[in-house]
PDB file of N, CA and C in Angstrom:
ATOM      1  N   UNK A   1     -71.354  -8.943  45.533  1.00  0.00           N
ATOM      2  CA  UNK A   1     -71.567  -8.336  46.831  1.00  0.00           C
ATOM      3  C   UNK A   1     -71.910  -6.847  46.702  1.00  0.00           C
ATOM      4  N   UNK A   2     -71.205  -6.297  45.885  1.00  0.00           N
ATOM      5  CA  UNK A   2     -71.392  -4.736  45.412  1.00  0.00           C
ATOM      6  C   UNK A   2     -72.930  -4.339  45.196  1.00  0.00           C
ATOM      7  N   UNK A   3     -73.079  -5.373  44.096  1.00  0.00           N
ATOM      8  CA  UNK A   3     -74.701  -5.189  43.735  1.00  0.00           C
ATOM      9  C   UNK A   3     -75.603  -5.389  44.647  1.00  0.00           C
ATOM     10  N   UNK A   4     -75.710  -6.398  45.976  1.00  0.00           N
ATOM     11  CA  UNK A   4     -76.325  -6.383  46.782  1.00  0.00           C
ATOM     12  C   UNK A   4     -76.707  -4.919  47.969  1.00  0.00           C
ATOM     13  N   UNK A   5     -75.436  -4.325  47.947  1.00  0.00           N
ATOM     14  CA  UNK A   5     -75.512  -3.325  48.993  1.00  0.00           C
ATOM     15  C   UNK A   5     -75.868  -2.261  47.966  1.00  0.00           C
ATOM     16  N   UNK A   6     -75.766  -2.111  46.751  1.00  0.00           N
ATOM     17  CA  UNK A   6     -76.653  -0.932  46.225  1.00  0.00           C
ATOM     18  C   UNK A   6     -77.967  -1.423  46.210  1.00  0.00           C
ATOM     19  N   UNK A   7     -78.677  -2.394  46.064  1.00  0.00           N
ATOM     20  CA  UNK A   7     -80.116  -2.881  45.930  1.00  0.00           C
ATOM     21  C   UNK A   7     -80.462  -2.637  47.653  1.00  0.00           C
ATOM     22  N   UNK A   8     -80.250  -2.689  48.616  1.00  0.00           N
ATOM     23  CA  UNK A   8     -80.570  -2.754  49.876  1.00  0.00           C
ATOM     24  C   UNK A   8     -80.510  -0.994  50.168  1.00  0.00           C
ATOM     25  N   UNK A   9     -79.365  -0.496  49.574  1.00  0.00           N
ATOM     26  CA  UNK A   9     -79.118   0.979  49.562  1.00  0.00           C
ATOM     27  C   UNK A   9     -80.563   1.779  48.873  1.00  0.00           C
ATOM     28  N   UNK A  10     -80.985   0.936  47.653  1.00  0.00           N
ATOM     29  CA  UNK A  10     -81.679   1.846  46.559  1.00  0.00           C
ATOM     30  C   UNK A  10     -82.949   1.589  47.666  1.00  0.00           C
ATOM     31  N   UNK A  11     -83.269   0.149  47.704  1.00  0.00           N
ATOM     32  CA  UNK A  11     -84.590  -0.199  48.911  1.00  0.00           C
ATOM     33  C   UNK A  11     -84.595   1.079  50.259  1.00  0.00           C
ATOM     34  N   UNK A  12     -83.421   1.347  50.425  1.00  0.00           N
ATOM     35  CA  UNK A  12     -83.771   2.135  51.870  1.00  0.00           C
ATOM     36  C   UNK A  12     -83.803   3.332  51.461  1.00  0.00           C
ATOM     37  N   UNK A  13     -83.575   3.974  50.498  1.00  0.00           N
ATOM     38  CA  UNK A  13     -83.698   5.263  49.640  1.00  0.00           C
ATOM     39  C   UNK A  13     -85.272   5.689  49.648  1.00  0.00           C
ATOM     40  N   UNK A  14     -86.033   4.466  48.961  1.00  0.00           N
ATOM     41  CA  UNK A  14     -87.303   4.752  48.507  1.00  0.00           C
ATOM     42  C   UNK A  14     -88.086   4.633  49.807  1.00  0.00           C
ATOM     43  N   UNK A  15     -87.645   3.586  50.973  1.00  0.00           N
ATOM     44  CA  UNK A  15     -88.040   3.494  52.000  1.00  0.00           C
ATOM     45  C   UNK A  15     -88.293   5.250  52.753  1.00  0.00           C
ATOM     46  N   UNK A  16     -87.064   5.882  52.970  1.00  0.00           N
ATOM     47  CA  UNK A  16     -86.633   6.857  53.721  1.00  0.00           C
ATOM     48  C   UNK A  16     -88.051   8.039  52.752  1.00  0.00           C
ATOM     49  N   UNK A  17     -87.953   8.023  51.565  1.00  0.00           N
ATOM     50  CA  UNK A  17     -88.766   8.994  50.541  1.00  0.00           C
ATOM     51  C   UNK A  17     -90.402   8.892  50.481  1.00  0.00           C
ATOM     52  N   UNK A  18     -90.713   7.975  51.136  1.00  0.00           N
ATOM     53  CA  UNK A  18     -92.238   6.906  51.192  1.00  0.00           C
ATOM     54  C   UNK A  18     -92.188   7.547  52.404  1.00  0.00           C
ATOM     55  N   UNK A  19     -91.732   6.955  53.435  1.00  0.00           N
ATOM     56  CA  UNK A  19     -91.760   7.991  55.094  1.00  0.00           C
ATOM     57  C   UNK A  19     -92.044   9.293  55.199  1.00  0.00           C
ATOM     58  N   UNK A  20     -91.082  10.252  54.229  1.00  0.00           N
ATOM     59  CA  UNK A  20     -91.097  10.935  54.735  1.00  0.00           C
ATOM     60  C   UNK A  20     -92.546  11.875  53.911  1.00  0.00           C
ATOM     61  N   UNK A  21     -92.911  11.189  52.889  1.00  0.00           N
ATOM     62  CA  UNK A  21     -93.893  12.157  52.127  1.00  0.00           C
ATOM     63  C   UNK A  21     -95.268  11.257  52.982  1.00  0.00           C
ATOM     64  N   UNK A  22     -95.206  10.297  53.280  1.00  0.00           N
ATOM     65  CA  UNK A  22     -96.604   9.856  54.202  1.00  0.00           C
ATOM     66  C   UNK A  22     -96.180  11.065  55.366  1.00  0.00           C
ATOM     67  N   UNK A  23     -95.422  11.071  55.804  1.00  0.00           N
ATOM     68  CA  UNK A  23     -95.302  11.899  56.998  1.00  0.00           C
ATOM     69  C   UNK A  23     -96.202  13.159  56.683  1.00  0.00           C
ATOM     70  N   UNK A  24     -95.171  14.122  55.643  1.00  0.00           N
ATOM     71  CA  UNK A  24     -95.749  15.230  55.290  1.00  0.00           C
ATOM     72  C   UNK A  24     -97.090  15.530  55.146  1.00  0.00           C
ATOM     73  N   UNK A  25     -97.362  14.228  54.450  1.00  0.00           N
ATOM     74  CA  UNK A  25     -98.981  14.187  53.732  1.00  0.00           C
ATOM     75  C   UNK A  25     -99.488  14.102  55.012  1.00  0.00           C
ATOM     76  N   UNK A  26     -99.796  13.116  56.269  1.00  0.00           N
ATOM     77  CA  UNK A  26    -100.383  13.067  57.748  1.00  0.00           C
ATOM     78  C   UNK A  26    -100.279  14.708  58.073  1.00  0.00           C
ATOM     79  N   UNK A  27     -99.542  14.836  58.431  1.00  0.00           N
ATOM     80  CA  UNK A  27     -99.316  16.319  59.034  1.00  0.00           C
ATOM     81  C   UNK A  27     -99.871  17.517  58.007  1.00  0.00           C
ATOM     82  N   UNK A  28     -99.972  17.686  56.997  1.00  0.00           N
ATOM     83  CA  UNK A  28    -100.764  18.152  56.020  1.00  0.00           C
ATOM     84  C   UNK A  28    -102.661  18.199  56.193  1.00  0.00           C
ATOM     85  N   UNK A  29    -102.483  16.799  56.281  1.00  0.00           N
ATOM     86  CA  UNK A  29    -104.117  16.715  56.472  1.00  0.00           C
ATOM     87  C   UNK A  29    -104.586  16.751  57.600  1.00  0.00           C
ATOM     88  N   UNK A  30    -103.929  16.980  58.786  1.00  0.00           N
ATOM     89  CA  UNK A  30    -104.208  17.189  60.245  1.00  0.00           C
ATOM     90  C   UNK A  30    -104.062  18.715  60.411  1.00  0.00           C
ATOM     91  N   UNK A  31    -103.495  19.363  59.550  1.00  0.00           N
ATOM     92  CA  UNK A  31    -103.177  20.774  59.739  1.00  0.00           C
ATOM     93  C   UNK A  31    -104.558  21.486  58.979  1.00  0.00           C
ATOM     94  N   UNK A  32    -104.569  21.281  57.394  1.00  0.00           N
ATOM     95  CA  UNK A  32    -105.797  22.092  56.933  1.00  0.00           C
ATOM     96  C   UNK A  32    -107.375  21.390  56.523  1.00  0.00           C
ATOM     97  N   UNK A  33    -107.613  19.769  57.057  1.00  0.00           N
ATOM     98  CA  UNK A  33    -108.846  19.329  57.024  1.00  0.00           C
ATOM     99  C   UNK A  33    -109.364  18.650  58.284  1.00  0.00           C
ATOM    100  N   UNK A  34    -108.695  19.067  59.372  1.00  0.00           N
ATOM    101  CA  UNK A  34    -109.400  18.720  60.552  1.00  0.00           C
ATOM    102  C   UNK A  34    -110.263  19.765  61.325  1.00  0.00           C
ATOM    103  N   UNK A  35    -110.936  19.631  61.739  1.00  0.00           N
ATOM    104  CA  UNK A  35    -111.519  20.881  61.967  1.00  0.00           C
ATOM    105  C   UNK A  35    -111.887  21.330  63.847  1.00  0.00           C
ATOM    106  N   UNK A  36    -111.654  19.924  64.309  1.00  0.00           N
ATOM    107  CA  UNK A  36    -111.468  19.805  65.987  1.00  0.00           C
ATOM    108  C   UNK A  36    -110.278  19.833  66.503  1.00  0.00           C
ATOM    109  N   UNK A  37    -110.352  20.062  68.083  1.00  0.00           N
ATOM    110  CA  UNK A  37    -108.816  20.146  68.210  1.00  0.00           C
ATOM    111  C   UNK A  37    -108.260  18.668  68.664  1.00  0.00           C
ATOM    112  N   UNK A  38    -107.079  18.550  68.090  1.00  0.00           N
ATOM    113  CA  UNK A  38    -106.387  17.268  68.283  1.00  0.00           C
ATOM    114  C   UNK A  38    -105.249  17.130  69.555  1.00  0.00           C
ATOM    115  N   UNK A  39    -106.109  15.600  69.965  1.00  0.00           N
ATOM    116  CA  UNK A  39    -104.675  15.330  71.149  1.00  0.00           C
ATOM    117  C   UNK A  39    -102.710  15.588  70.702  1.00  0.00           C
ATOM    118  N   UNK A  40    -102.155  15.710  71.124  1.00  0.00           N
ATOM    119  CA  UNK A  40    -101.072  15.573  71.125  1.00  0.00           C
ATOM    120  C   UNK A  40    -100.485  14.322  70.625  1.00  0.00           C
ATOM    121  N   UNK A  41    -101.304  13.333  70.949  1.00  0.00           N
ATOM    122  CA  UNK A  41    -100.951  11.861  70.620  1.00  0.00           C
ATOM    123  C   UNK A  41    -101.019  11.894  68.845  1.00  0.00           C
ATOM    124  N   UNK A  42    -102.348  11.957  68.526  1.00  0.00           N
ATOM    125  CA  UNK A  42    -101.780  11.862  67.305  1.00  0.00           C
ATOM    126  C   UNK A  42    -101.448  12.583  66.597  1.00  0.00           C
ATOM    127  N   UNK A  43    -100.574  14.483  67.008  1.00  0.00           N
ATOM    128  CA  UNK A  43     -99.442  14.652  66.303  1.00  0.00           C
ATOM    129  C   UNK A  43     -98.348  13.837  65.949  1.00  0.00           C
ATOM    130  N   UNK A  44     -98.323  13.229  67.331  1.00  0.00           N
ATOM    131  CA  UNK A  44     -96.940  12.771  67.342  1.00  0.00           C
ATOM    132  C   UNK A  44     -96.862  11.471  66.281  1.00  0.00           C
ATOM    133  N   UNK A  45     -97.874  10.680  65.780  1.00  0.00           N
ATOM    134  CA  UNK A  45     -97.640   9.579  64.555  1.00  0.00           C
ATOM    135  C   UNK A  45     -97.111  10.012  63.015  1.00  0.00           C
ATOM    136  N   UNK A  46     -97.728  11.298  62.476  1.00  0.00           N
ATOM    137  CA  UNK A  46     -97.172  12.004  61.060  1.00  0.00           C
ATOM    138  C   UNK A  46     -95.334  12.446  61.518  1.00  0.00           C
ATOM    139  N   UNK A  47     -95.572  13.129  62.771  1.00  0.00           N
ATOM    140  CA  UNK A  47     -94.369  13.547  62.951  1.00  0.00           C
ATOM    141  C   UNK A  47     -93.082  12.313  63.620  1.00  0.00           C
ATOM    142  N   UNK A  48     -93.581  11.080  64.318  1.00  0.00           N
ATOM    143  CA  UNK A  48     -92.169  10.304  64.072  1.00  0.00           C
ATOM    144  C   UNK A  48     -92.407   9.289  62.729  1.00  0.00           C
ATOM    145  N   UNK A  49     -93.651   9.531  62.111  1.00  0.00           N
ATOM    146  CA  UNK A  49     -93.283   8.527  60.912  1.00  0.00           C
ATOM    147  C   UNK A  49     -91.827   9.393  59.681  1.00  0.00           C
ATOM    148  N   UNK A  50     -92.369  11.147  60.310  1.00  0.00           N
ATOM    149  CA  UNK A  50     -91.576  11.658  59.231  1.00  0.00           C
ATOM    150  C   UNK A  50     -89.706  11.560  59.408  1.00  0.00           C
ATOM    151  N   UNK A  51     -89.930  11.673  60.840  1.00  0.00           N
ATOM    152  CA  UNK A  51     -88.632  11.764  61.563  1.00  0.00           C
ATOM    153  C   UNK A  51     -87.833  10.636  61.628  1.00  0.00           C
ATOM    154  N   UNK A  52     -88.628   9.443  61.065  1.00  0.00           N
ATOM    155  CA  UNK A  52     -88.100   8.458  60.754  1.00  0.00           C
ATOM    156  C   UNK A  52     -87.614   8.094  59.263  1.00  0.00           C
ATOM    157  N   UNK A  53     -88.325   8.793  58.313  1.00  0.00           N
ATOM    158  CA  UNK A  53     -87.781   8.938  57.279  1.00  0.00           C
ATOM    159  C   UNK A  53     -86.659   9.670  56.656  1.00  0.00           C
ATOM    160  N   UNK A  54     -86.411  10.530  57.364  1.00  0.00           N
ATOM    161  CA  UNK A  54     -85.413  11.385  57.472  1.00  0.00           C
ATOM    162  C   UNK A  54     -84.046  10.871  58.081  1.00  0.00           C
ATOM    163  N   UNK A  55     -84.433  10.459  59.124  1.00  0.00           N
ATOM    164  CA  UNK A  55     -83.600   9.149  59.789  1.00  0.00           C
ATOM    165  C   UNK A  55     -82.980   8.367  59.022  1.00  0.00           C
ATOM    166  N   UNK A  56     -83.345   7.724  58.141  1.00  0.00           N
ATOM    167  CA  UNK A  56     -83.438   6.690  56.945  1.00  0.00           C
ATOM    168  C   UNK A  56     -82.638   7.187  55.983  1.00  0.00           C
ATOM    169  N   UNK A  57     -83.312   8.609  55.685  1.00  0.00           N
ATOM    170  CA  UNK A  57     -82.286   9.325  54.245  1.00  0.00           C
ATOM    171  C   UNK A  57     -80.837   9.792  55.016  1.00  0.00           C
ATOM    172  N   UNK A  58     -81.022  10.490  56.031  1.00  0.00           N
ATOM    173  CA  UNK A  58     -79.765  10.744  56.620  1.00  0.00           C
ATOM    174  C   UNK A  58     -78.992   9.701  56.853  1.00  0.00           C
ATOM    175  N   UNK A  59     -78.943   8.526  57.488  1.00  0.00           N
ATOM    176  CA  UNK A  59     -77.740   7.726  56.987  1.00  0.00           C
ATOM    177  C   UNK A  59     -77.369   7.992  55.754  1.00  0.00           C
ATOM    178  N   UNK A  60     -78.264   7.109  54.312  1.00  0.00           N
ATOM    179  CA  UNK A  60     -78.156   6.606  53.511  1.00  0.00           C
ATOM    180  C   UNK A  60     -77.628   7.940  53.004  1.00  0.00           C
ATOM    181  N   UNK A  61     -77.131   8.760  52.995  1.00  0.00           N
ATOM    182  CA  UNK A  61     -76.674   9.673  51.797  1.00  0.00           C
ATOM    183  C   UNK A  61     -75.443  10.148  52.973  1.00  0.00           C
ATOM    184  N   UNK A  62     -75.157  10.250  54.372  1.00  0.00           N
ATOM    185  CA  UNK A  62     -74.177  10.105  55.072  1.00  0.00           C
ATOM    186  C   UNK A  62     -72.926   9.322  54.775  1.00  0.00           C
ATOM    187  N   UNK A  63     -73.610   7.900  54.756  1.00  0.00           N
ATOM    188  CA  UNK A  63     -72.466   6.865  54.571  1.00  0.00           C
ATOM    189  C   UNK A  63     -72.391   6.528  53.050  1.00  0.00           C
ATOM    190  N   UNK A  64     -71.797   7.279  52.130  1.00  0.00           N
ATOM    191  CA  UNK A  64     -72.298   6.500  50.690  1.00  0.00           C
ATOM    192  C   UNK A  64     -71.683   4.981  50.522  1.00  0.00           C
TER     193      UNK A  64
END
């Protein structure tokens, strides 16, 4: 049982770390290679994909 909840733990680790660097990376490339101005709408996809990754790590290192 032990081993299961670290494998689901380690899965949501890499999960939370994948989120949050797609995040960064979106918001990165909307910041210095776009060159029009952007709706609001799609700020908001880099920024809750990131906020969701963070989401993700904050449990997982909350509850060890």
């Amino acid at each position: 049982m032990a081993q299961r909840t670290r494998t689901r733990k380690a899965i949501s680790i890499i999960l939370g770390l994948a989120l949050v660097g797609i995040g960064l990376f979106g918001f990165g490339y909307m910041q210095f290679h776009v060159v029009e101005p952007i709706s609001i709408t799609f700020w908001l996809i880099p920024t809750t994909i990131f906020a969701a990754g963070v989401a993700i790590l904050w449990d997982d290192f909350k509850n060890p």
